[in-house]
N, C-alpha and C. Protein backbone atom coordinates (compact mmCIF):
# COMPACT_ATOMS: atom_id res chain seq x y z
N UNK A 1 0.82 -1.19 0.00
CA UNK A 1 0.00 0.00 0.00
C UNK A 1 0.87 1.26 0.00
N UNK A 2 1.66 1.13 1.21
CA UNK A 2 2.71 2.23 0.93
C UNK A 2 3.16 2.89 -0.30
N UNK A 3 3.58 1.76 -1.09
CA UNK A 3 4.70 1.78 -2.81
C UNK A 3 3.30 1.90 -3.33
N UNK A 4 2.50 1.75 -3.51
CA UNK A 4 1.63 2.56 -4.25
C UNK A 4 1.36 3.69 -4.11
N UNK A 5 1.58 4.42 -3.00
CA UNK A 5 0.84 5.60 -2.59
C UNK A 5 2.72 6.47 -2.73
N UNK A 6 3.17 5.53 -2.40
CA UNK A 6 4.45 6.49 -2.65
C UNK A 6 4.85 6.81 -4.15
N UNK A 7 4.49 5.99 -5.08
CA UNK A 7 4.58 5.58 -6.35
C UNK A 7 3.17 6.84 -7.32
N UNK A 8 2.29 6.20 -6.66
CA UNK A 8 1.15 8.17 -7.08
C UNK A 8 2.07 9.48 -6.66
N UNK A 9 2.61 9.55 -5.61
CA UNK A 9 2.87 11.07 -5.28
C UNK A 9 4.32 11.29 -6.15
N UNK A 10 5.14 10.57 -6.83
CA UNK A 10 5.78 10.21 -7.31
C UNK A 10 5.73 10.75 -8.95
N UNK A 11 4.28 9.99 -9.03
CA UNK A 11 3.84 10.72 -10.63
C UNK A 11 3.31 11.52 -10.60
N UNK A 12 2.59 12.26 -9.42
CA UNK A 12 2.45 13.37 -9.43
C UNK A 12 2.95 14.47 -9.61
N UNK A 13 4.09 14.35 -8.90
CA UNK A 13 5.24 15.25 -8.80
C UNK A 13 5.84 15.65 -10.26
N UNK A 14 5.73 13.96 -11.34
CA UNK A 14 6.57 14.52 -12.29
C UNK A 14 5.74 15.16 -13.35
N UNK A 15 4.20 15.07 -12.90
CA UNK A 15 3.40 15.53 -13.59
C UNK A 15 3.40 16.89 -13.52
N UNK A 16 3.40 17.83 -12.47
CA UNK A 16 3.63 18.87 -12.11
C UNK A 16 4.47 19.60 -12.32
N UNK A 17 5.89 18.90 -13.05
CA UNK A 17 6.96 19.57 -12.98
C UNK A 17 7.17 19.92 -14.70
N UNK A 18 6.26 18.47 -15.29
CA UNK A 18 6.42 18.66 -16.45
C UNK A 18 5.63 19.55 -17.40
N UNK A 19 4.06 20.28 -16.20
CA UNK A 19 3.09 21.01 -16.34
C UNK A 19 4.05 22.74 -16.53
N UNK A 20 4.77 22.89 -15.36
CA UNK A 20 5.33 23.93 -14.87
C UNK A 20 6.05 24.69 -15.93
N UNK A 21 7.04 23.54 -16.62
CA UNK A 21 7.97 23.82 -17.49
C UNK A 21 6.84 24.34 -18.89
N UNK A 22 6.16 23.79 -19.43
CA UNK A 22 5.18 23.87 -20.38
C UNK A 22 5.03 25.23 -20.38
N UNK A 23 4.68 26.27 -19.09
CA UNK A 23 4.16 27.20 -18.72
C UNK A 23 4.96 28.17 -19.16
N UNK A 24 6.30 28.26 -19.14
CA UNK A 24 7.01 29.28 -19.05
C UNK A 24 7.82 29.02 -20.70
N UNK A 25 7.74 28.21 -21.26
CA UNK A 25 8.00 27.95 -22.93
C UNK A 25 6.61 28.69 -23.39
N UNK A 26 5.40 28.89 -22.71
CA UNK A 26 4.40 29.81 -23.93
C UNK A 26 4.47 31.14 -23.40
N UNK A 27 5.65 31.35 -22.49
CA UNK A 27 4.98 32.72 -22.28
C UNK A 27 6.61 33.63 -23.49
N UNK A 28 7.02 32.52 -24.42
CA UNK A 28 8.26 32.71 -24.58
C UNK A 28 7.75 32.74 -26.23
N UNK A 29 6.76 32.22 -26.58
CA UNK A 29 6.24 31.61 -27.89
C UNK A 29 5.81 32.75 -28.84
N UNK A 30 6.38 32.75 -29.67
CA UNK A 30 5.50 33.83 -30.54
C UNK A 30 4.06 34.17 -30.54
N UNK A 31 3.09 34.62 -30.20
CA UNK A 31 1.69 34.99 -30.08
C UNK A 31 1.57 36.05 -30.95
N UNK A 32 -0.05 36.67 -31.02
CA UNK A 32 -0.37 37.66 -31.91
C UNK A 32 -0.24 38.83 -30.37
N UNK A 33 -0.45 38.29 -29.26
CA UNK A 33 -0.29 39.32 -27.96
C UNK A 33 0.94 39.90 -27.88
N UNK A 34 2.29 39.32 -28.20
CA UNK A 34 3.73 39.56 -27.97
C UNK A 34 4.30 39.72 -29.33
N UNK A 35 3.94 39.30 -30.37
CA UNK A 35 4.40 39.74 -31.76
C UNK A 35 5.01 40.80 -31.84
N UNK A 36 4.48 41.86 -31.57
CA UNK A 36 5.23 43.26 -31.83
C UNK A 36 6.45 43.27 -30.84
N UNK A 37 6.20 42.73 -29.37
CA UNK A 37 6.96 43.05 -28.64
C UNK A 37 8.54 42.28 -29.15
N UNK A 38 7.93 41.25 -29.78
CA UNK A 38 9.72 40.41 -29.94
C UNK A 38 10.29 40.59 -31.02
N UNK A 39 9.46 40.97 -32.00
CA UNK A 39 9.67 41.77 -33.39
C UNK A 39 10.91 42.74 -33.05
N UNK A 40 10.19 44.10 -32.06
CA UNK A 40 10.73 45.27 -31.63
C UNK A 40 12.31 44.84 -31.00
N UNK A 41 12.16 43.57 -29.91
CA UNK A 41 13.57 43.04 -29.53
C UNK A 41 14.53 42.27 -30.54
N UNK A 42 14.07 41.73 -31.68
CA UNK A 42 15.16 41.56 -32.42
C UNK A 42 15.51 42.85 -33.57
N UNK A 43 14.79 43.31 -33.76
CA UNK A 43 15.03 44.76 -34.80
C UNK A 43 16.24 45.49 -34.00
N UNK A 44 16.06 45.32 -32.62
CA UNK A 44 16.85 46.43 -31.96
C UNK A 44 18.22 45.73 -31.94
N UNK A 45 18.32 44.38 -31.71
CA UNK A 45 19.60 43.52 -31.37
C UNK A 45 20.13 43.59 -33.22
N UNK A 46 19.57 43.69 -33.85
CA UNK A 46 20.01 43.60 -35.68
C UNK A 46 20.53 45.16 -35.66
N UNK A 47 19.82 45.95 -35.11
CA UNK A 47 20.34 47.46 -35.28
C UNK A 47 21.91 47.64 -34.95
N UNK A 48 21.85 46.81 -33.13
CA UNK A 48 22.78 47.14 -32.45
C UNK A 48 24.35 46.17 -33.17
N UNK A 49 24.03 45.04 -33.83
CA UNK A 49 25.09 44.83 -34.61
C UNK A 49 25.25 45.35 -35.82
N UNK A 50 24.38 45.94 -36.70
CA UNK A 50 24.71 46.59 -37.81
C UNK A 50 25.48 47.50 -37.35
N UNK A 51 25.54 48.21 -36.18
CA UNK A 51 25.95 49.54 -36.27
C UNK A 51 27.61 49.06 -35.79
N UNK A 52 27.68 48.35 -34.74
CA UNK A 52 29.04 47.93 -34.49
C UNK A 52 29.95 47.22 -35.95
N UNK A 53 29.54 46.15 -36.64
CA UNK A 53 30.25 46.30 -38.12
C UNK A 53 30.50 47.45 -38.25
N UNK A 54 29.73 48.65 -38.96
CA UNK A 54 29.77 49.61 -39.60
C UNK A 54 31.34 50.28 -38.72
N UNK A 55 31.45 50.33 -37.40
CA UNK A 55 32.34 50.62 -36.48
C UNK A 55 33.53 50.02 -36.89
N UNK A 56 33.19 48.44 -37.29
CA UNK A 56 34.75 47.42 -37.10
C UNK A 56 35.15 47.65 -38.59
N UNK A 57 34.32 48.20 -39.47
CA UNK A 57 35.11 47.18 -40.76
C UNK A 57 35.87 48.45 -41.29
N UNK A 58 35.71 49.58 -41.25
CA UNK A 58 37.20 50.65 -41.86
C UNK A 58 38.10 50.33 -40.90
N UNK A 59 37.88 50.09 -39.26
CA UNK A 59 39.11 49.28 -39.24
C UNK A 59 40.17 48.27 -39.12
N UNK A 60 39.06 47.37 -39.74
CA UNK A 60 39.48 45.65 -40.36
C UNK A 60 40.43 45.86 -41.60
N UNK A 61 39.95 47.29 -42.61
CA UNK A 61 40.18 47.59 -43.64
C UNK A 61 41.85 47.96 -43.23
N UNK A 62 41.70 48.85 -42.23
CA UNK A 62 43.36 49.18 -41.81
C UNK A 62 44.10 47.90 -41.58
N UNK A 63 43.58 47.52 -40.76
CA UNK A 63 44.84 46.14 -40.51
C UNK A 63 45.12 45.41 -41.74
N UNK A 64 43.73 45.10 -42.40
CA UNK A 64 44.27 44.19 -44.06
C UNK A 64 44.88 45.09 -44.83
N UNK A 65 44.96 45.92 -45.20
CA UNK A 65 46.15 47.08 -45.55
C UNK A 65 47.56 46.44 -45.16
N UNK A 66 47.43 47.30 -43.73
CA UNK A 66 48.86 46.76 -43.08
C UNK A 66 49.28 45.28 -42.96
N UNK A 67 48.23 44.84 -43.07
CA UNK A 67 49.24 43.13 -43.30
C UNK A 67 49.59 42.80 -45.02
N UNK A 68 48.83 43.43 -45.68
CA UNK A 68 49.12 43.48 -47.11
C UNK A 68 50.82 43.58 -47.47
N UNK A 69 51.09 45.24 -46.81
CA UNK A 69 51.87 46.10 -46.82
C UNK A 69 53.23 45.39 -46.17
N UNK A 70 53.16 44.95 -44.74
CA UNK A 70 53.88 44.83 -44.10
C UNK A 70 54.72 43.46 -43.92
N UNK A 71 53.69 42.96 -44.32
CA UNK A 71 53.44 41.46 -44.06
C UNK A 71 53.65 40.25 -42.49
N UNK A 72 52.38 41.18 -42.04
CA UNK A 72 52.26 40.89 -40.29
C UNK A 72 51.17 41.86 -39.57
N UNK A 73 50.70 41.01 -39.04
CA UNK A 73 49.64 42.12 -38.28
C UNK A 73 49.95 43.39 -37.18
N UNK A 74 49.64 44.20 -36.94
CA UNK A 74 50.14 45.12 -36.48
C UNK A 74 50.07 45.05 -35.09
N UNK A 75 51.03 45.31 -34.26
CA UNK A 75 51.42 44.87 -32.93
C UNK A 75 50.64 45.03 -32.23
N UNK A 76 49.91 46.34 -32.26
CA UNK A 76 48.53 47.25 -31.44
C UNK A 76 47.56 48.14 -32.69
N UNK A 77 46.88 48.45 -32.21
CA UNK A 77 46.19 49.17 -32.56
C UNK A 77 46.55 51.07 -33.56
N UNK A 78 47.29 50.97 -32.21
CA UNK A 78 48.16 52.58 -32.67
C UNK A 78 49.69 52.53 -33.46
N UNK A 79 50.10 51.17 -33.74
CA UNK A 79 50.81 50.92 -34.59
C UNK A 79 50.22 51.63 -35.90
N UNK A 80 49.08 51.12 -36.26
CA UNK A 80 48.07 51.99 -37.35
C UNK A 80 48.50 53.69 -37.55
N UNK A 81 48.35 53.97 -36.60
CA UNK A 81 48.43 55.77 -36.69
C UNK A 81 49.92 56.05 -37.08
N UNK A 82 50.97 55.40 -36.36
CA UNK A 82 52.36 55.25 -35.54
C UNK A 82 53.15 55.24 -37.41
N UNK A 83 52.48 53.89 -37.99
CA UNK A 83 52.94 53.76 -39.36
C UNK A 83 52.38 54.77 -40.36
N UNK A 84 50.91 55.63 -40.04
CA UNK A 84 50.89 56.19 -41.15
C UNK A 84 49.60 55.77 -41.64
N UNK A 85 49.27 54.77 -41.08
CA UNK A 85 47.96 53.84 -42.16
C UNK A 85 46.60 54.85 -41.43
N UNK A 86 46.60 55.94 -40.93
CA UNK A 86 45.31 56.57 -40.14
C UNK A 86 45.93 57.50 -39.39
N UNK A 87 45.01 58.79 -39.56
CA UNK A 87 45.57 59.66 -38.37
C UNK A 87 45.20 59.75 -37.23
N UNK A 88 43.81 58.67 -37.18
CA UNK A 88 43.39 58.43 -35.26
C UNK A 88 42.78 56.99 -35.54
N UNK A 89 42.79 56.24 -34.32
CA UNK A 89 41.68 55.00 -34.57
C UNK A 89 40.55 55.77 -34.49
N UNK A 90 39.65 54.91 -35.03
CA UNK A 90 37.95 55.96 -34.63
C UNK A 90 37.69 55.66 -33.69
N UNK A 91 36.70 55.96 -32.86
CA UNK A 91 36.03 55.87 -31.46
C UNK A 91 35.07 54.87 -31.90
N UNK A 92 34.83 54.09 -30.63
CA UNK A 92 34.32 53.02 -30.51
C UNK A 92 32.93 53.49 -29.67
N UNK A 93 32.05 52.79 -30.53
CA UNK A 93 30.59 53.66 -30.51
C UNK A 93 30.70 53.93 -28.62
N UNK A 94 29.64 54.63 -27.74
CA UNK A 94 29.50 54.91 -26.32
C UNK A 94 29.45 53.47 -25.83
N UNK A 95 30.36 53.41 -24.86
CA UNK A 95 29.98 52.22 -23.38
C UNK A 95 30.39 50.96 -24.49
N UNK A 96 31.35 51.51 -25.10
CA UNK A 96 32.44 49.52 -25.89
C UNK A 96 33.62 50.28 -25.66
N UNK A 97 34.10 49.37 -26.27
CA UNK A 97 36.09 49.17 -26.60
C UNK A 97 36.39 48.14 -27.64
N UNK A 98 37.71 48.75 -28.05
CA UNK A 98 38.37 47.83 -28.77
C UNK A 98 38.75 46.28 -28.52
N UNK A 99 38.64 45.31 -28.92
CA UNK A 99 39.39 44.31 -28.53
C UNK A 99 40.28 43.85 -29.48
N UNK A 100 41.45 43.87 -29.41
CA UNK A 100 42.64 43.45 -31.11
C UNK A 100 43.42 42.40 -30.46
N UNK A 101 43.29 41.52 -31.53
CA UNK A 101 44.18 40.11 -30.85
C UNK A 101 45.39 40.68 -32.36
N UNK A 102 46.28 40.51 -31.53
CA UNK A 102 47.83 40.70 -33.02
C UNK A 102 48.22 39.50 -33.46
N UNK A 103 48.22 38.23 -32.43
CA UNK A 103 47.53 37.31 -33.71
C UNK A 103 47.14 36.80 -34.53
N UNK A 104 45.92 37.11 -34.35
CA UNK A 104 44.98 36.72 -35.52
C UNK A 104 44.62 37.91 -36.67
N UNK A 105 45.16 38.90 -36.37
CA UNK A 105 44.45 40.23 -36.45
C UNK A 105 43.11 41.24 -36.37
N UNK A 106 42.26 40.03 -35.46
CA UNK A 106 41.24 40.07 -35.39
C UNK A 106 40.68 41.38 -34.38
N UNK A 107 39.65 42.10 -34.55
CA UNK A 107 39.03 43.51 -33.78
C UNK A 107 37.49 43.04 -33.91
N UNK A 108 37.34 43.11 -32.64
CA UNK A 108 35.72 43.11 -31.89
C UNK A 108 35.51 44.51 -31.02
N UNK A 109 34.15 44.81 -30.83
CA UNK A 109 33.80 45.33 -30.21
C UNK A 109 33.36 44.43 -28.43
N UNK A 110 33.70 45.15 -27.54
CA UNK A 110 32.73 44.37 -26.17
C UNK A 110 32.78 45.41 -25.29
């Protein structure tokens, strides 16, 4: 009697848990109620990387220059100015920074 009754509260439990989870996947689901709203959140996240490219790639353009030129990626950043290839880095849109691996020659924003 026990293992039965322990065995119901058992499936209960996983019934409940598997109810719970259900709950919080529709409040996540595309609807005609939230449509606009998640629309509006990816338009803004597509904005916010278009605009950072637009930031990285004149000066992706410098470094492939200078590795063209030099043949090696440029030690820093202000190597760029230092050689001639730019008379300032540009500013990195409000509240980022540069990140330059010399490496790879790779530049991110974070």
């Amino acid at each position: 009697m026990k293992q039965k009754i322990g065995s119901l509260l058992l499936f209960a439990g996983l019934v409940f848990l598997c109810s719970c989870s259900k709950k919080e996947k529709k409040e996540t689901e595309l609807t005609p109620t939230n449509a606009l709203e998640q629309y509006s959140g990816v338009m803004i996240k597509a904005k916010r990387r278009a605009e950072g490219m637009t930031e990285l790639l004149p000066l992706k353009q410098l470094i492939d220059s200078f590795r063209a030129q030099e043949g090696r990626n440029p030690s820093s950043l202000q190597e760029l100015v230092e050689k001639g290839y730019t008379q300032e880095i540009p500013r990195p849109p409000a509240g980022k920074h540069y990140v330059y691996d010399p490496n790879t020659g790779s530049v991110t924003l974070q």
